[in-house]
C-alpha atoms as a PDB file:
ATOM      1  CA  UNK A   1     107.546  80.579 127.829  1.00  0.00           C
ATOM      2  CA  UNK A   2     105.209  82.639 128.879  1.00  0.00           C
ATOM      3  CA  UNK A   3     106.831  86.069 128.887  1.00  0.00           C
ATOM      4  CA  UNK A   4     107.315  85.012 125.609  1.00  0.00           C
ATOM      5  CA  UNK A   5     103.707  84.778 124.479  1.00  0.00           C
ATOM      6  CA  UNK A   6     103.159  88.280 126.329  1.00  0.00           C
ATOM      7  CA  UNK A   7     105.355  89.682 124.104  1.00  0.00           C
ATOM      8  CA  UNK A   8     104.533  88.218 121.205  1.00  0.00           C
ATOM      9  CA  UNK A   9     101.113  89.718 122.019  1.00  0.00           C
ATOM     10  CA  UNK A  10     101.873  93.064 122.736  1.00  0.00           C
ATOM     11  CA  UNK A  11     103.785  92.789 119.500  1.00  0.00           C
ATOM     12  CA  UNK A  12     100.409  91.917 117.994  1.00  0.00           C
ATOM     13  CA  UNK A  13      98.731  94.909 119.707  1.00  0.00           C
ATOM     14  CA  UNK A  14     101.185  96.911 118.510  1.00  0.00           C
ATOM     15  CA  UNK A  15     101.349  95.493 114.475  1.00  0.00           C
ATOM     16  CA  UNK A  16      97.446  96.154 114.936  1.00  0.00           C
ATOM     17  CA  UNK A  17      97.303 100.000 116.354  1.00  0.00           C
ATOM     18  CA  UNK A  18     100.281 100.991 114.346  1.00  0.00           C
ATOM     19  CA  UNK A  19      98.590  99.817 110.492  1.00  0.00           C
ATOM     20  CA  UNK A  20      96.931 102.649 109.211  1.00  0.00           C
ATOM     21  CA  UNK A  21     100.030 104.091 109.740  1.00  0.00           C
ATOM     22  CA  UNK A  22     102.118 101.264 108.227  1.00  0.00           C
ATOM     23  CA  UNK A  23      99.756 100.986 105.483  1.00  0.00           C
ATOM     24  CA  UNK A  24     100.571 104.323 104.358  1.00  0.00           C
ATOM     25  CA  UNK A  25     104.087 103.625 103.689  1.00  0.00           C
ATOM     26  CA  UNK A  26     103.032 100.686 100.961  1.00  0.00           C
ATOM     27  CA  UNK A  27     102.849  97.521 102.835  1.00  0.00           C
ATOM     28  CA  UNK A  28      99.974  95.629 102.246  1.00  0.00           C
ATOM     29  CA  UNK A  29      99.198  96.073  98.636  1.00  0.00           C
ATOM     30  CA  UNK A  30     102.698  94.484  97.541  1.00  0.00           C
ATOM     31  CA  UNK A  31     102.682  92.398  94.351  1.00  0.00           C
ATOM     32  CA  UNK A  32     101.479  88.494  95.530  1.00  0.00           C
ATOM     33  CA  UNK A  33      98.738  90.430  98.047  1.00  0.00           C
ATOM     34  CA  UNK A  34      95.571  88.948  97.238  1.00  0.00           C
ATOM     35  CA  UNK A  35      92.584  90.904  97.304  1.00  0.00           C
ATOM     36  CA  UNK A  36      88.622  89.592  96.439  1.00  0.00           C
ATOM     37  CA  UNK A  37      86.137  91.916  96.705  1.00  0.00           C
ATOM     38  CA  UNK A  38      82.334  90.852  95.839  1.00  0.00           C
ATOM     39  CA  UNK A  39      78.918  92.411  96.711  1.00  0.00           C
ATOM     40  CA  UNK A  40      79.071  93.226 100.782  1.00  0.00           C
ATOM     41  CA  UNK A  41      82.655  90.822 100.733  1.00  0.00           C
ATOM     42  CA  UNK A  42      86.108  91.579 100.867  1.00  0.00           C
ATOM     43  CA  UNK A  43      88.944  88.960 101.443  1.00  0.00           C
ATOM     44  CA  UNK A  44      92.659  89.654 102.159  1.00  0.00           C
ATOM     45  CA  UNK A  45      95.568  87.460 102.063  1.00  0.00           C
ATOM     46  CA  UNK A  46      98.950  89.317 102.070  1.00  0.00           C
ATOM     47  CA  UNK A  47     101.313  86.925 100.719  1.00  0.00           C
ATOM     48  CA  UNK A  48     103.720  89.398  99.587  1.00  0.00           C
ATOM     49  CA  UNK A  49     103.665  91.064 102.793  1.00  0.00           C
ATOM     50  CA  UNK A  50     104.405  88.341 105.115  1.00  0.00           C
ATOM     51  CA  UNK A  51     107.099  87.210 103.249  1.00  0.00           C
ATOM     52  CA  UNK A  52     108.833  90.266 103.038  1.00  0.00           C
ATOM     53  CA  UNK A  53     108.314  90.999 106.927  1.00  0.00           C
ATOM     54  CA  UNK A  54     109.832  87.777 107.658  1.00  0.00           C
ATOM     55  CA  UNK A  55     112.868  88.338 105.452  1.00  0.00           C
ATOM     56  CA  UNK A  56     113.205  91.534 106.924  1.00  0.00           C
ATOM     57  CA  UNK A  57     113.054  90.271 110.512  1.00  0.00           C
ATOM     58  CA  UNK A  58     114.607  87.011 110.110  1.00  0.00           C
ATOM     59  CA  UNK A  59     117.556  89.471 108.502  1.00  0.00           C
ATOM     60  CA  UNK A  60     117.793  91.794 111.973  1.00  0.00           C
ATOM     61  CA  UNK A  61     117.497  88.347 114.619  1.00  0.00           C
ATOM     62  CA  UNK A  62     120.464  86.613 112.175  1.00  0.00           C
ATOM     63  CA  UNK A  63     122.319  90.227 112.384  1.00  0.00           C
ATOM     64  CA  UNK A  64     121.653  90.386 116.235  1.00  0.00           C
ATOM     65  CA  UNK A  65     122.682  86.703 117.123  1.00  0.00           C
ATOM     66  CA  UNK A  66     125.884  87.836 115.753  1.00  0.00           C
END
């Protein structure tokens, strides 16, 4: 269990460093993203995102527990 959570961690770590650069290939302003911005406020919620990241990886574990 926990080399699990490491993992899943460094995973996060990763996700984090790597989104400027992920960003610039599209994902995060996908259709069902929502984005309110007010006076010195700006919230995110990336719907459309998450779900297509876990289609995509629930698509490559399903292909790998083949």
């Amino acid at each position: 269990m926990s080399r699990t959570l490491i993992i899943f961690g460094l995973v996060l770590v990763a996700a984090g460093l790597l989104w400027p650069f992920i960003a610039k290939l599209g994902l995060g302003r996908l259709p069902g993203d929502i984005v309110i911005e007010r006076e010195n406020f700006t919230y995110y919620l990336p719907l459309g995102t998450s779900l297509l990241v876990s289609a995509v990886l629930s698509l490559i574990f399903w292909l790998i527990s083949r």
